[in-house]
PDB file of N, CA and C in Angstrom:
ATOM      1  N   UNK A   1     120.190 106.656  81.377  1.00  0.00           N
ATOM      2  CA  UNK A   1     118.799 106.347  81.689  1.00  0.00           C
ATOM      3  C   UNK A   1     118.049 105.837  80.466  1.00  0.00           C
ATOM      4  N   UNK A   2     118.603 105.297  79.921  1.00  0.00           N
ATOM      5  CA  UNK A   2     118.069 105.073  78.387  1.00  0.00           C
ATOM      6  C   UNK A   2     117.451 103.459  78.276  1.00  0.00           C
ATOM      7  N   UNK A   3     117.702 103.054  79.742  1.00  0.00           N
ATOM      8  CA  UNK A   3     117.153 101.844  79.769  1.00  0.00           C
ATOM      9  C   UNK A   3     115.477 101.717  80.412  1.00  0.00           C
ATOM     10  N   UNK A   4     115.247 103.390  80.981  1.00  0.00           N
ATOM     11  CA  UNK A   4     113.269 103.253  81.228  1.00  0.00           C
ATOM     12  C   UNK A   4     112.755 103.771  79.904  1.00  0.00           C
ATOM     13  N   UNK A   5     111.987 102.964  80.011  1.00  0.00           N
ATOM     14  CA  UNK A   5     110.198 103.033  78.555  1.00  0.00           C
ATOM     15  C   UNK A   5     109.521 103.641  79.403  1.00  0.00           C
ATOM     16  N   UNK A   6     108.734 104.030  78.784  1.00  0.00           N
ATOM     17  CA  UNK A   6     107.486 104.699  78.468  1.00  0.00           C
ATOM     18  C   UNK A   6     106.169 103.923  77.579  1.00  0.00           C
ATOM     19  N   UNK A   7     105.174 104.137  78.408  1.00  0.00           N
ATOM     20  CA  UNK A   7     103.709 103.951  78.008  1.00  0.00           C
ATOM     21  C   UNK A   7     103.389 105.212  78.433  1.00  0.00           C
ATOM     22  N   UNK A   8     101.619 104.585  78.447  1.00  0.00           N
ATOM     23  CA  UNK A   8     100.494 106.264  78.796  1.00  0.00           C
ATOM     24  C   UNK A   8     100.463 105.709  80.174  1.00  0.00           C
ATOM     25  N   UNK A   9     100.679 106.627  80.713  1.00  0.00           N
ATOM     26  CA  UNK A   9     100.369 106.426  82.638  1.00  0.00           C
ATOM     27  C   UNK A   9     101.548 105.629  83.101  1.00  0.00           C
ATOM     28  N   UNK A  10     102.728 105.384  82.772  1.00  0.00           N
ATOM     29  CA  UNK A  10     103.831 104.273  83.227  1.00  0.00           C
ATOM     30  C   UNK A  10     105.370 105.204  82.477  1.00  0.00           C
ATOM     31  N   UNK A  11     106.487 104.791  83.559  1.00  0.00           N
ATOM     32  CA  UNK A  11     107.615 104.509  82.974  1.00  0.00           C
ATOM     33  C   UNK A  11     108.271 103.433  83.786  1.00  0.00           C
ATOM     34  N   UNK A  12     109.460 102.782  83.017  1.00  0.00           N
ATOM     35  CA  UNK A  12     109.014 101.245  83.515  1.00  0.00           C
ATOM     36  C   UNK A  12     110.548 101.155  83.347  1.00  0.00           C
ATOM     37  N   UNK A  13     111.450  99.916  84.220  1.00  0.00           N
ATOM     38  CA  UNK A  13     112.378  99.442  83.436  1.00  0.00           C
ATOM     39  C   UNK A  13     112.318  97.788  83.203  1.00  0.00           C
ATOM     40  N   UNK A  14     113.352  97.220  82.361  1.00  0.00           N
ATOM     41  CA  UNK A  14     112.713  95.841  82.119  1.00  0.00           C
ATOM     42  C   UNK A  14     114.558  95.316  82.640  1.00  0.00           C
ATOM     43  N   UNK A  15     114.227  94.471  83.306  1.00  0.00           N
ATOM     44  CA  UNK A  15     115.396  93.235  83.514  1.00  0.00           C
ATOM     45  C   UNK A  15     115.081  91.373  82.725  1.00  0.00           C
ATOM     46  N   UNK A  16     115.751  91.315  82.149  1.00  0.00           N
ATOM     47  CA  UNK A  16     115.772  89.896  81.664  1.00  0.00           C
ATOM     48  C   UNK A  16     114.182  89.656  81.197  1.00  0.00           C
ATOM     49  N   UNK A  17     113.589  90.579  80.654  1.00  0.00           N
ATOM     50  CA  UNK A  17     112.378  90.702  79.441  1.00  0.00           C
ATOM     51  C   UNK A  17     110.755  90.788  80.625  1.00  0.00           C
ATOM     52  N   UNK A  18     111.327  90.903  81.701  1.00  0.00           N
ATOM     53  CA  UNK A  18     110.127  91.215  82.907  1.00  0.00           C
ATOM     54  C   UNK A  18     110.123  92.652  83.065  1.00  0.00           C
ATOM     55  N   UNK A  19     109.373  93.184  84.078  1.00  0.00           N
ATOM     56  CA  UNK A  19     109.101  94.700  84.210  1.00  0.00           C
ATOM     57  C   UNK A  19     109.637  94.571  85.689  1.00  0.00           C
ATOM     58  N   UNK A  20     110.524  95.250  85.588  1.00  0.00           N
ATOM     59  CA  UNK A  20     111.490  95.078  87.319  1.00  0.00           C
ATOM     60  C   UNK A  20     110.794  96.498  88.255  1.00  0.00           C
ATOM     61  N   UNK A  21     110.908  97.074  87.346  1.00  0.00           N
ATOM     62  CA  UNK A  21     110.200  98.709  88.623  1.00  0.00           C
ATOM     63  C   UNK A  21     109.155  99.394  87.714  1.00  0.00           C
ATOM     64  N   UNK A  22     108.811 100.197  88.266  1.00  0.00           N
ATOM     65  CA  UNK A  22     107.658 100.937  86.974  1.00  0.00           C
ATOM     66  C   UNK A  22     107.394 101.832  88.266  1.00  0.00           C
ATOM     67  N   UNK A  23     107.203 103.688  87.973  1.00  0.00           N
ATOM     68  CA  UNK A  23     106.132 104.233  88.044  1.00  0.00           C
ATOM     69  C   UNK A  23     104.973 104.461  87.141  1.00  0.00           C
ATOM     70  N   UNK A  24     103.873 104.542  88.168  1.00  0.00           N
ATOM     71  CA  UNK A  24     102.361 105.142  87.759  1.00  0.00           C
ATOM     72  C   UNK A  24     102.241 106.663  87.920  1.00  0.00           C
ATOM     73  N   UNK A  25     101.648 107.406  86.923  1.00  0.00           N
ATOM     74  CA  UNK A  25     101.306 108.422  86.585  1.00  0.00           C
ATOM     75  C   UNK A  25     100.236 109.002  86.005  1.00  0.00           C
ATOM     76  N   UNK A  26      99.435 110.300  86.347  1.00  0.00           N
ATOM     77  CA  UNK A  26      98.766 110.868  85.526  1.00  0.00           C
ATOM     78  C   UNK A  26      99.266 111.932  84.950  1.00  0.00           C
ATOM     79  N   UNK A  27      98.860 112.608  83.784  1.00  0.00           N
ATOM     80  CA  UNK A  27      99.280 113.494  83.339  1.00  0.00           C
ATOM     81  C   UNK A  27      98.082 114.273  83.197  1.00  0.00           C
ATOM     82  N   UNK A  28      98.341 115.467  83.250  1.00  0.00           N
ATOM     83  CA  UNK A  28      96.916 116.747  82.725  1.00  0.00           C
ATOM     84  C   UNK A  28      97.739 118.004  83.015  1.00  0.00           C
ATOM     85  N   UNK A  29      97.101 118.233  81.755  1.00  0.00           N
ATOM     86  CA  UNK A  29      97.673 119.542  81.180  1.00  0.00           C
ATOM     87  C   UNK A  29      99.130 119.711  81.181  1.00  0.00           C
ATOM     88  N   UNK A  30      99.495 120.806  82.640  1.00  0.00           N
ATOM     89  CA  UNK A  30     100.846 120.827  82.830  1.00  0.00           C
ATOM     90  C   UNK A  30     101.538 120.349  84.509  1.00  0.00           C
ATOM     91  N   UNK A  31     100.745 119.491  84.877  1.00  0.00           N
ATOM     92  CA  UNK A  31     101.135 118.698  85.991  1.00  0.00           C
ATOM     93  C   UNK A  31     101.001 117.510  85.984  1.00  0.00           C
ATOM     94  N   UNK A  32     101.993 116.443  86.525  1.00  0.00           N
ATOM     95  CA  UNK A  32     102.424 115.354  86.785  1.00  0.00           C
ATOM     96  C   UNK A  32     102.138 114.268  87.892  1.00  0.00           C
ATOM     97  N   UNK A  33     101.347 113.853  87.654  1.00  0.00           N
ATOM     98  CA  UNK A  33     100.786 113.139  89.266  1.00  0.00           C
ATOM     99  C   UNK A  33     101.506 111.881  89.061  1.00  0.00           C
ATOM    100  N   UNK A  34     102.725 111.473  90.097  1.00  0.00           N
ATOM    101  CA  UNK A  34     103.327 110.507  90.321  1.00  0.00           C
ATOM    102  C   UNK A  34     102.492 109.790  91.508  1.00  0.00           C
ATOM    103  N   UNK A  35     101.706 108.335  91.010  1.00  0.00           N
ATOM    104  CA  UNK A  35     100.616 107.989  92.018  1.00  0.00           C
ATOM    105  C   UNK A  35     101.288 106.764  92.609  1.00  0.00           C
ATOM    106  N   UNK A  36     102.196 106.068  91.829  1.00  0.00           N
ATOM    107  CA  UNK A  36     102.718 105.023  92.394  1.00  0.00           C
ATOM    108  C   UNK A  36     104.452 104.387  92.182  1.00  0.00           C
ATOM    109  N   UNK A  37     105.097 104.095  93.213  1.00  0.00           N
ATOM    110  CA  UNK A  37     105.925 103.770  92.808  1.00  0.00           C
ATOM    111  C   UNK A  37     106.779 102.062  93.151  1.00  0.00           C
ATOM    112  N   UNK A  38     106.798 100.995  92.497  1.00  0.00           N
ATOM    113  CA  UNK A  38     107.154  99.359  92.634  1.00  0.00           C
ATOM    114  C   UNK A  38     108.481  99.219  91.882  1.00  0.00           C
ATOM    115  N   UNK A  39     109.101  98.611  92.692  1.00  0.00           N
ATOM    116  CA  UNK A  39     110.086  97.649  92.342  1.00  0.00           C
ATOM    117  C   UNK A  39     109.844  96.424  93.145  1.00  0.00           C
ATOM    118  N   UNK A  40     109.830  95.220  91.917  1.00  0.00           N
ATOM    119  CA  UNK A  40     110.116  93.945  92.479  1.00  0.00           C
ATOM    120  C   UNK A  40     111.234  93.228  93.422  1.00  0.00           C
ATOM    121  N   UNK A  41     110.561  92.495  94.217  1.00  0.00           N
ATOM    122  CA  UNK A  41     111.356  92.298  95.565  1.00  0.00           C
ATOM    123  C   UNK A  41     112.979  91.637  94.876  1.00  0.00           C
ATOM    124  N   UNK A  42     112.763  90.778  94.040  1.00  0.00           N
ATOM    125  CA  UNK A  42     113.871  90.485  94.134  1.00  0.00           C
ATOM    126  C   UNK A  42     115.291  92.224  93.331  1.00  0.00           C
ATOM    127  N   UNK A  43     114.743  92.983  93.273  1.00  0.00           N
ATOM    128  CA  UNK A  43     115.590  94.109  92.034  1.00  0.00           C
ATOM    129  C   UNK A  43     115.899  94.898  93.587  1.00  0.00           C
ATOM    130  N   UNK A  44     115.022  95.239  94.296  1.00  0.00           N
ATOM    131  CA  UNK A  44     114.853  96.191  94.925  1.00  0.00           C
ATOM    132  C   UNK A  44     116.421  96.869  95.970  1.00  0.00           C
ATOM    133  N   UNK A  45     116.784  97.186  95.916  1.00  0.00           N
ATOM    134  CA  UNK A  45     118.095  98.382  96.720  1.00  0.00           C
ATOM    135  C   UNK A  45     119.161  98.637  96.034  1.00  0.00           C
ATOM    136  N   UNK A  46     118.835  98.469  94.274  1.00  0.00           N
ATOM    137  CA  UNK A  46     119.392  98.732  93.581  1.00  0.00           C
ATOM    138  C   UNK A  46     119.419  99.789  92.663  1.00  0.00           C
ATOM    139  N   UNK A  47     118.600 101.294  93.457  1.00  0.00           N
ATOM    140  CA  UNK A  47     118.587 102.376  92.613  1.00  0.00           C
ATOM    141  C   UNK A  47     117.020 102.056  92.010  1.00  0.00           C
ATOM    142  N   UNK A  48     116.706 101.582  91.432  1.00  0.00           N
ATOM    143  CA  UNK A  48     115.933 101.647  90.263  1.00  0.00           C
ATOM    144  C   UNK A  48     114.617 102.760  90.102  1.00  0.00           C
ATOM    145  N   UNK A  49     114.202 102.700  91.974  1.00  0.00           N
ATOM    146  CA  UNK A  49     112.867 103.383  92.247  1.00  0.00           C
ATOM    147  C   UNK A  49     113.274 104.909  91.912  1.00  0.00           C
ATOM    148  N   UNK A  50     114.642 105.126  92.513  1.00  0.00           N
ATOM    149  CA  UNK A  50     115.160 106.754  92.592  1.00  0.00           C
ATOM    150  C   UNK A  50     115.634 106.820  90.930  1.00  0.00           C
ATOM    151  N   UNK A  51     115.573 105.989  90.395  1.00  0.00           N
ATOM    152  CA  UNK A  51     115.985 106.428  88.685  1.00  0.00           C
ATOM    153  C   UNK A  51     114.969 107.140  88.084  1.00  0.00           C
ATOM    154  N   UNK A  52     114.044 106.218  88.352  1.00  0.00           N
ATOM    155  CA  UNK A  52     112.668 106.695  87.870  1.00  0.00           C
ATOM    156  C   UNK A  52     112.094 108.204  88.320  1.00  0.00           C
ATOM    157  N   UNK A  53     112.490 108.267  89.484  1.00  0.00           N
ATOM    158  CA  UNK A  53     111.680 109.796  89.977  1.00  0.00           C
ATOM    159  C   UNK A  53     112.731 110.638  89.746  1.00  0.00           C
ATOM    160  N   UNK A  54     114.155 110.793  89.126  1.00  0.00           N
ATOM    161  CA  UNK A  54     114.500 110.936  88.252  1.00  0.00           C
ATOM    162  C   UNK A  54     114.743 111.389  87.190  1.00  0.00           C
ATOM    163  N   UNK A  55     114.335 110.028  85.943  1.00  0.00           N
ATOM    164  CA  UNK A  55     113.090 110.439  84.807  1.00  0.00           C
ATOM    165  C   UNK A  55     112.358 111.348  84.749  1.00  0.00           C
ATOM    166  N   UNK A  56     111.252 111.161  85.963  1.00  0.00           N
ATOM    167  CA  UNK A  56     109.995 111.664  85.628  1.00  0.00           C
ATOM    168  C   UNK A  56     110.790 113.112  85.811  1.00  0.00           C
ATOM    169  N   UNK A  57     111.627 113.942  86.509  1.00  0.00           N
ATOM    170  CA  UNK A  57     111.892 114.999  86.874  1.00  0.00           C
ATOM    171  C   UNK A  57     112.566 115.344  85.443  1.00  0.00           C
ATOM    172  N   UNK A  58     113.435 114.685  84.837  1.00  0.00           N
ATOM    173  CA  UNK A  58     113.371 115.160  83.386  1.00  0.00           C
ATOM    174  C   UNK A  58     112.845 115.669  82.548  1.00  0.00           C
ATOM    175  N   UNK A  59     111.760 114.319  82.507  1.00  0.00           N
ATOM    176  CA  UNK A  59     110.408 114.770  81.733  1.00  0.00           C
ATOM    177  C   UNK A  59     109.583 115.870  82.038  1.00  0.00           C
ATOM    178  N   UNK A  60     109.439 116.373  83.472  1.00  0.00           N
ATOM    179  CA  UNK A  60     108.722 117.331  83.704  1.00  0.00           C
ATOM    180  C   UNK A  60     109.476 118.491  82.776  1.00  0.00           C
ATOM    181  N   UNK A  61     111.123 118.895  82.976  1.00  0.00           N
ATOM    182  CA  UNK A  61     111.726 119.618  82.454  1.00  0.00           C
ATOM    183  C   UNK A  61     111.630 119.945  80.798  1.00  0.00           C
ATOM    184  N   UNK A  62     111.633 118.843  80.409  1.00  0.00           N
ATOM    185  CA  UNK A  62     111.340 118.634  79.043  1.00  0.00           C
ATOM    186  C   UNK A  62     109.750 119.401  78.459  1.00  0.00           C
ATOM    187  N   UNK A  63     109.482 118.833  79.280  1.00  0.00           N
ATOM    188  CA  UNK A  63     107.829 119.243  78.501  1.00  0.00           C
ATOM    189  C   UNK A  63     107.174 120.399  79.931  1.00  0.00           C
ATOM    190  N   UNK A  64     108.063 121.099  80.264  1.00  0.00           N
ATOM    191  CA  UNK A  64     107.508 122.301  80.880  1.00  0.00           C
ATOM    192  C   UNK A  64     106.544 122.168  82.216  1.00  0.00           C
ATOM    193  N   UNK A  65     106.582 120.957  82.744  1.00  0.00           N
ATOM    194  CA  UNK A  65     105.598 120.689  83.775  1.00  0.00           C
ATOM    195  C   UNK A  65     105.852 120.533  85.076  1.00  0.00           C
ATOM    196  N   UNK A  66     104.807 120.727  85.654  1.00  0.00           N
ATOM    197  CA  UNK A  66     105.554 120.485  87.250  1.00  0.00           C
ATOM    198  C   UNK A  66     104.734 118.878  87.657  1.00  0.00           C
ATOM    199  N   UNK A  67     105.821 118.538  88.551  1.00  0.00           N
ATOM    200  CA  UNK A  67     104.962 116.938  89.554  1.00  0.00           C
ATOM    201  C   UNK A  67     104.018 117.258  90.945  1.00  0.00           C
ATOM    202  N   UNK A  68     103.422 116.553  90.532  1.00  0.00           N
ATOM    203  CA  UNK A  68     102.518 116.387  91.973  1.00  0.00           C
ATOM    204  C   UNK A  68     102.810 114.911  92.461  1.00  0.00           C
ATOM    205  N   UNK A  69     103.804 114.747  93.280  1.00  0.00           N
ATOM    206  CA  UNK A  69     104.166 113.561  94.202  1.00  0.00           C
ATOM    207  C   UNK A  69     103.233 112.827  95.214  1.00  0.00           C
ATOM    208  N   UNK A  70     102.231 112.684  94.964  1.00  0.00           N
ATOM    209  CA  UNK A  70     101.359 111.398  95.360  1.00  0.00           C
ATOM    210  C   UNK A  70     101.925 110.314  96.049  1.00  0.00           C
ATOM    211  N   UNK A  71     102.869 109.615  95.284  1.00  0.00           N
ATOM    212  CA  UNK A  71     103.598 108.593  95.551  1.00  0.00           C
ATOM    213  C   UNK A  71     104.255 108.864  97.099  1.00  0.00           C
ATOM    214  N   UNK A  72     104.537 108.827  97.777  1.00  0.00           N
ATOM    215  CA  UNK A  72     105.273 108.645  99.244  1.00  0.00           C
ATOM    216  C   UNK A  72     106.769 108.617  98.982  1.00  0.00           C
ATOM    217  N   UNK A  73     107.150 107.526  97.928  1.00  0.00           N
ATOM    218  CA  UNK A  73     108.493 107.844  98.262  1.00  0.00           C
ATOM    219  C   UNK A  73     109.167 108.615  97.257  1.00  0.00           C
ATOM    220  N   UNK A  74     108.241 108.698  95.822  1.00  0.00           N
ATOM    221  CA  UNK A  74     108.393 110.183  95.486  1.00  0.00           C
ATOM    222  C   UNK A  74     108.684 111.408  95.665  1.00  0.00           C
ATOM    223  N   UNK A  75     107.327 111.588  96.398  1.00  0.00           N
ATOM    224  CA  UNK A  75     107.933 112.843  97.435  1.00  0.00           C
ATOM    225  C   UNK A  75     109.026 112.897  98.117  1.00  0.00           C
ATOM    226  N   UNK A  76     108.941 112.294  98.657  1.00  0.00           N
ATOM    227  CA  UNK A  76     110.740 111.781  99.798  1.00  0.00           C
ATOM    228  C   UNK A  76     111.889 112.589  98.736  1.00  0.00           C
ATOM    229  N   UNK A  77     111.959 111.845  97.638  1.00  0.00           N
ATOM    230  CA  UNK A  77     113.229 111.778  96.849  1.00  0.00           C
ATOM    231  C   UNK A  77     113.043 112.917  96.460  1.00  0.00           C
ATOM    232  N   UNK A  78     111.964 113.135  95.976  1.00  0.00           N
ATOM    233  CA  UNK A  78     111.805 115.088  95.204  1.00  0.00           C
ATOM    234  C   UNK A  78     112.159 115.976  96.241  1.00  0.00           C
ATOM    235  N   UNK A  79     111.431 115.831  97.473  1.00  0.00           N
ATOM    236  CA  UNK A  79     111.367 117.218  98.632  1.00  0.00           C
ATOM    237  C   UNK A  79     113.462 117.108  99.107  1.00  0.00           C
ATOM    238  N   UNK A  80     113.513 115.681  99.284  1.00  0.00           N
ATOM    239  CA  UNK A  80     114.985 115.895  99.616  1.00  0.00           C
ATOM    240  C   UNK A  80     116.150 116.320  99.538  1.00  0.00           C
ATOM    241  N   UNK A  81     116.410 116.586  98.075  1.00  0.00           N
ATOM    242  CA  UNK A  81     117.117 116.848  96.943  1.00  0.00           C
ATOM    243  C   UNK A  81     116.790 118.020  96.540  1.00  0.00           C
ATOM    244  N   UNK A  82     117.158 119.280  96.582  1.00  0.00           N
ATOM    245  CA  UNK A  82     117.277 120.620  96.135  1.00  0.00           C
ATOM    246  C   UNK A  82     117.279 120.790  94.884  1.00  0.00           C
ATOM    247  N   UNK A  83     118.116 120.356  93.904  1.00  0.00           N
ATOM    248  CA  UNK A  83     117.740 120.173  92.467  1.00  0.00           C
ATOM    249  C   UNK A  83     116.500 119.705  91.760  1.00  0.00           C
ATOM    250  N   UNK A  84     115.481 119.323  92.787  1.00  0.00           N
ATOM    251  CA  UNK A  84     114.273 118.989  91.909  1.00  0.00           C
ATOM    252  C   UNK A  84     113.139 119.763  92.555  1.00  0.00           C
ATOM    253  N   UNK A  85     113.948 121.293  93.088  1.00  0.00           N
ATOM    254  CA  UNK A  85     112.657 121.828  93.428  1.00  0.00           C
ATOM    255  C   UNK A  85     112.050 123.143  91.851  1.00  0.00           C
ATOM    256  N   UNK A  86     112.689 122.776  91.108  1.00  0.00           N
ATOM    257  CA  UNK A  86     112.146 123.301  89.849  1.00  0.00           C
ATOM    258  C   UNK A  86     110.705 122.721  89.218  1.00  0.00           C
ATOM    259  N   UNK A  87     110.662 121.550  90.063  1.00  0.00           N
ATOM    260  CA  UNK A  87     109.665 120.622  89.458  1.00  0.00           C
ATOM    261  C   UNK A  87     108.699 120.598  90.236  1.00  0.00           C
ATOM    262  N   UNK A  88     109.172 120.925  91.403  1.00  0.00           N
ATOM    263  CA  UNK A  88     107.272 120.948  92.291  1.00  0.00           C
ATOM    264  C   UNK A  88     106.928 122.461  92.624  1.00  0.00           C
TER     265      UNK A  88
END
């Protein structure tokens, strides 16, 4: 996973020097608001969206926080998956 960045409010991945998927995020305190989640049409059924939520489930781990899944298909991927109920 060493291919998503990070900004403030974003983790992103880049294909051929464009921004192919990116979630949106808030952060406060010790919760995670995943508000949005895009991949570009042409990238799209290639993993990228579920990498990211993911990530962010890392990161929550990392820095002690839980997510608040906003996002729709966020949630989906978090509630689905048993291993990421540490995070909500």
């Amino acid at each position: 996973m060493a291919r998503i960045q990070q900004e403030e409010g974003r983790f992103y991945i880049k294909e051929g020097g464009e921004t192919a998927a990116e979630m949106k995020f808030e952060e406060e305190d010790s919760v995670i608001t995943i508000t949005h989640t895009h991949v570009v049409p042409p990238m799209q059924g290639k993993g990228m969206a579920t990498e990211l939520v993911e990530f962010a489930a890392e990161y929550a781990r990392k820095y002690n926080k839980k997510i608040n899944p906003v996002c729709s298909f966020a949630k989906q991927v978090l509630e689905d998956d048993e291993s990421f109920r540490d995070v909500l």
